[in-house]
Protein backbone atom coordinates (compact mmCIF):
# COMPACT_ATOMS: atom_id res chain seq x y z
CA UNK A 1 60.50 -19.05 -33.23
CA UNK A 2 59.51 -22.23 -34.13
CA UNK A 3 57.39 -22.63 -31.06
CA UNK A 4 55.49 -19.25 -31.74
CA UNK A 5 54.43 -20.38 -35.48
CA UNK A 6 52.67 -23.68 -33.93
CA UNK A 7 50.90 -21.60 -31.47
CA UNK A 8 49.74 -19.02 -34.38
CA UNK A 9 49.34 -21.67 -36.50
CA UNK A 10 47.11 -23.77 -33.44
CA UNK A 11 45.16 -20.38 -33.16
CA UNK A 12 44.21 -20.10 -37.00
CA UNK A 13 42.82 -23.68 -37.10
CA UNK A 14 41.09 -23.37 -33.99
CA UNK A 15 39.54 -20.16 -35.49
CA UNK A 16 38.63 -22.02 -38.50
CA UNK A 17 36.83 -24.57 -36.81
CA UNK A 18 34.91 -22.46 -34.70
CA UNK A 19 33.46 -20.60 -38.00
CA UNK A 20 32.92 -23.49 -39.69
CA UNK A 21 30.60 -24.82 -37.09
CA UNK A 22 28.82 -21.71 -36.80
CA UNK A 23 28.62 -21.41 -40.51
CA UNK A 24 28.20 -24.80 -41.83
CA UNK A 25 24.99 -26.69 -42.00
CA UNK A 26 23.81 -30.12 -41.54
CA UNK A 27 21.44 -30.36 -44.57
CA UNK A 28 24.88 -29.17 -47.37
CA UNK A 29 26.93 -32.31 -48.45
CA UNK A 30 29.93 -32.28 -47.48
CA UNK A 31 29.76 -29.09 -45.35
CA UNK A 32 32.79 -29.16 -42.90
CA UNK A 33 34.68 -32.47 -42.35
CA UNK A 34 34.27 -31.70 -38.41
CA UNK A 35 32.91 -35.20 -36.72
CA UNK A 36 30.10 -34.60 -34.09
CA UNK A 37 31.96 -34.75 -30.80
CA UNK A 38 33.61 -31.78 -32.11
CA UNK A 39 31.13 -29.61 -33.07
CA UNK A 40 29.05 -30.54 -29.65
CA UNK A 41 32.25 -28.99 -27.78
CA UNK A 42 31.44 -25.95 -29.41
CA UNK A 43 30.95 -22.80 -26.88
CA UNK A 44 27.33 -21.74 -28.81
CA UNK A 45 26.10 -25.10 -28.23
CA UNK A 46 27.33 -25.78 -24.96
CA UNK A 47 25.44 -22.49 -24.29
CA UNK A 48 21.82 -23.95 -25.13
CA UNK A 49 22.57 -27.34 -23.80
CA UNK A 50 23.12 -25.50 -20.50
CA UNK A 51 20.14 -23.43 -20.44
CA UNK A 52 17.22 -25.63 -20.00
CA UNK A 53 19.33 -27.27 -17.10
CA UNK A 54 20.12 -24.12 -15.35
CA UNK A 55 16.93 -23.28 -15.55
CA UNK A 56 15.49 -26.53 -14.16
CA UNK A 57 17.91 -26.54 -11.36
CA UNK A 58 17.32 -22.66 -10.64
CA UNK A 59 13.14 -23.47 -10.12
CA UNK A 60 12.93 -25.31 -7.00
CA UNK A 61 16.28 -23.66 -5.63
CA UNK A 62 14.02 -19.97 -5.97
CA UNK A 63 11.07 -22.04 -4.65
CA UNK A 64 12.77 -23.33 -1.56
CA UNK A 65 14.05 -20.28 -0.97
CA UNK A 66 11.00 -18.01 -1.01
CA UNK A 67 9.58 -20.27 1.50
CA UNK A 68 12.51 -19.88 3.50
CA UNK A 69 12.32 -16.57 2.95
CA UNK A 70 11.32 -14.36 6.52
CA UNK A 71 7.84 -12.35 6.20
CA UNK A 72 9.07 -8.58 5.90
CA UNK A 73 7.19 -8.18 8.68
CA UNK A 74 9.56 -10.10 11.19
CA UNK A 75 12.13 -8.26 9.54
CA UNK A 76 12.94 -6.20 12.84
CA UNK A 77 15.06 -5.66 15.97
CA UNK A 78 13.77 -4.43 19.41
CA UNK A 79 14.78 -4.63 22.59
CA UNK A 80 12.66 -5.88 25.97
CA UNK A 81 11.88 -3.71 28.85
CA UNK A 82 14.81 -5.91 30.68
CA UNK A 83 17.55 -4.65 28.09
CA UNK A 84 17.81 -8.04 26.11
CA UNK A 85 17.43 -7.79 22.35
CA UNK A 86 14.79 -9.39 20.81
CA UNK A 87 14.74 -10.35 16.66
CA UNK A 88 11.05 -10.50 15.39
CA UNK A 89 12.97 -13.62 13.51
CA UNK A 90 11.95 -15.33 17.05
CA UNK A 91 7.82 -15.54 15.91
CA UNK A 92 8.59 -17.45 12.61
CA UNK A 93 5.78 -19.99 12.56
CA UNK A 94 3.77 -18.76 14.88
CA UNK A 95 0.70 -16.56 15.26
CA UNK A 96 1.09 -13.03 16.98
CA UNK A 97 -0.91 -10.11 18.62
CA UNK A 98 0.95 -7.20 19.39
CA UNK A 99 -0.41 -4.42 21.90
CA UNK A 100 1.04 -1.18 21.37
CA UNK A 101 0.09 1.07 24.47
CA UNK A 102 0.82 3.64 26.73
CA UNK A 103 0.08 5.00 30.08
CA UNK A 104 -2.39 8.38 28.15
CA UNK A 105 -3.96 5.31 26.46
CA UNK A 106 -7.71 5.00 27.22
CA UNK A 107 -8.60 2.10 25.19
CA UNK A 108 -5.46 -0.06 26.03
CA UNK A 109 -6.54 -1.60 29.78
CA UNK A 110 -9.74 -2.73 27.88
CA UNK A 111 -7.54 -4.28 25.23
CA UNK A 112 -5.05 -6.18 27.55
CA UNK A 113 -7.93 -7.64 29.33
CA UNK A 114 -9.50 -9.14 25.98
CA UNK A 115 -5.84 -10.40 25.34
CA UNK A 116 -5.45 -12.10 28.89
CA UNK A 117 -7.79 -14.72 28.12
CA UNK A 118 -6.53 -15.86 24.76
CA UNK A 119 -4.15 -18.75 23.63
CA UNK A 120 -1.95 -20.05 21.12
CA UNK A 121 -0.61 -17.00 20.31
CA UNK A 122 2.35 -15.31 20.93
CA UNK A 123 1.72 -12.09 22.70
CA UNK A 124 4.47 -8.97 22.20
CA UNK A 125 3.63 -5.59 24.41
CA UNK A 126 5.12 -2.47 23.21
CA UNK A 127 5.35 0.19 25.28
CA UNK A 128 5.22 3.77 23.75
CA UNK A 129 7.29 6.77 24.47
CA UNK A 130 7.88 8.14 27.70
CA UNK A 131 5.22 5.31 29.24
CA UNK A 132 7.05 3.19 32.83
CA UNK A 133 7.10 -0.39 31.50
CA UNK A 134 5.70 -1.33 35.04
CA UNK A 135 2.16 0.18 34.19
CA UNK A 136 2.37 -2.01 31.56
CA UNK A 137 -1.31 -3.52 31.06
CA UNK A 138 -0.32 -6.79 29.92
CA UNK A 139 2.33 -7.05 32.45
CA UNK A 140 0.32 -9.86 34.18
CA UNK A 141 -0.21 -12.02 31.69
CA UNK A 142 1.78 -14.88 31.27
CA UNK A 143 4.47 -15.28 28.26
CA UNK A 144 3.96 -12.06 27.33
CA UNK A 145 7.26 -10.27 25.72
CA UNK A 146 7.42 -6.71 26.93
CA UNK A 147 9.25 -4.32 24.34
CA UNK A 148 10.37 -0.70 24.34
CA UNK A 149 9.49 1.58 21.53
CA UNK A 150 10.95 4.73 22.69
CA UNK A 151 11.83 6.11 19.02
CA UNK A 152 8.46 4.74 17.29
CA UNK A 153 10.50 2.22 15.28
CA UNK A 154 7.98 -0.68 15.90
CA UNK A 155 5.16 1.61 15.54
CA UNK A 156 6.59 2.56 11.88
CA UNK A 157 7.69 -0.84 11.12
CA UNK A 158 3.87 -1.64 11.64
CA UNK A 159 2.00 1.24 10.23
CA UNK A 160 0.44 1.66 13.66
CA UNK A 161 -0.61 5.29 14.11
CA UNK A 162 -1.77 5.59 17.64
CA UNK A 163 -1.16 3.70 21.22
CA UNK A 164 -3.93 0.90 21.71
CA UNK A 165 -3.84 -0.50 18.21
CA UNK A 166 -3.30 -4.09 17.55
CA UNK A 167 -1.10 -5.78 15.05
CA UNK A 168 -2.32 -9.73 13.86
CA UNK A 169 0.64 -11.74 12.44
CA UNK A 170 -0.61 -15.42 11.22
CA UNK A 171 1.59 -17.79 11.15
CA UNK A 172 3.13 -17.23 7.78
CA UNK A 173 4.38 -13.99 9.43
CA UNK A 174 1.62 -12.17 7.54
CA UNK A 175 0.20 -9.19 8.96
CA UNK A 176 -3.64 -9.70 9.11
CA UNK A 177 -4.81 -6.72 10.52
CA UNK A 178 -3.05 -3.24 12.30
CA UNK A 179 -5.27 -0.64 13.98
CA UNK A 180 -7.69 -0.02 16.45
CA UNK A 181 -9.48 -3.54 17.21
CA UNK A 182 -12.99 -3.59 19.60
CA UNK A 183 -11.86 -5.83 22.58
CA UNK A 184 -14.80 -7.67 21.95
CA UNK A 185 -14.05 -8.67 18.82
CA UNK A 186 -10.59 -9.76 19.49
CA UNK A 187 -11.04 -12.86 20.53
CA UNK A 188 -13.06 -13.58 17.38
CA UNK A 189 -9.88 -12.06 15.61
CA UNK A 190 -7.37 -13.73 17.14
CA UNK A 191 -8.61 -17.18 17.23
CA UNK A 192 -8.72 -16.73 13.53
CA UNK A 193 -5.23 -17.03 13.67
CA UNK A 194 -4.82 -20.62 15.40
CA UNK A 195 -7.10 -21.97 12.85
């Protein structure tokens, strides 16, 4: 019994103190007998003395992490003509053309030879539905990574609407450009990107 009238009685006083301090002011005489360490223990100031830390500490956390952050367009899963899985996660940093094509194409073997020539780049084929991944036009070309695309999934990620347009990626894994593209302005277009 005893034991429950300290804790009631521990309960009251803290109450007490905790409206004085919000109540009381500085500027009245005599206004609260509380000393300073224990009105800066108070929850309402703790409160403010915590906000213009957390907000300090939460400014170049967000920075760092928005440029951590992965361009939504690399934000996508395929899969290469030889079954392996490929994250577009793998072209962080680096500049990109991507050749969307297929075998009804008539603009695409024009297209694949502009793109032979060109460097410092990284250079993704997609092949379109129902097209043989062997009469891929960019199958010669060296380091190029040959994708399916059987569903349209790439071609939707990209906003491409028909076989032989080009996607640009820059090296912030921004998408510069996504259509048709004259093969004799591709060069021009992609060297852009390297600079």
């Amino acid at each position: 019994m005893r034991t429950l009238r300290r804790g009631a009685t521990a309960a009251i006083v803290l109450t007490c103190t905790f409206a004085l301090a919000a109540c009381g002011s500085a500027a009245e005489p005599g206004g609260g007998e509380m000393s300073e360490d224990t009105m800066s223990e108070s929850p309402m100031d703790e409160e403010m003395s915590e906000s213009p830390m957390d907000e300090m500490s939460e400014s170049p956390m967000d920075d760092m992490a928005e440029d951590e952050m992965m361009s939504d367009a690399l934000d996508f899963t395929a899969t290469t003509v030889s079954g392996d899985p490929y994250e577009g996660a793998e072209l962080a940093g680096s500049p990109a053309v991507v050749l969307f094509w297929s075998e009804t194409c008539d603009t695409c073997a024009d297209t694949a030879a502009a793109l032979g020539d060109v460097e410092g780049v990284e250079l993704l084929s997609v092949a379109g539905e129902d097209s043989d991944p062997m009469a891929d036009p960019l199958a010669d070309v060296d380091g190029v990574t040959q994708l399916e695309d059987g569903m349209g999934d790439l071609a939707s990620h990209f906003g491409v609407m028909a076989d032989g347009d080009v996607v640009l990626i820059d090296d912030q894994g921004e998408v510069t450009h996504h259509g048709p593209l004259d093969p004799m302005e591709l060069p021009d277009e992609v060297a852009s990107l390297t600079m």
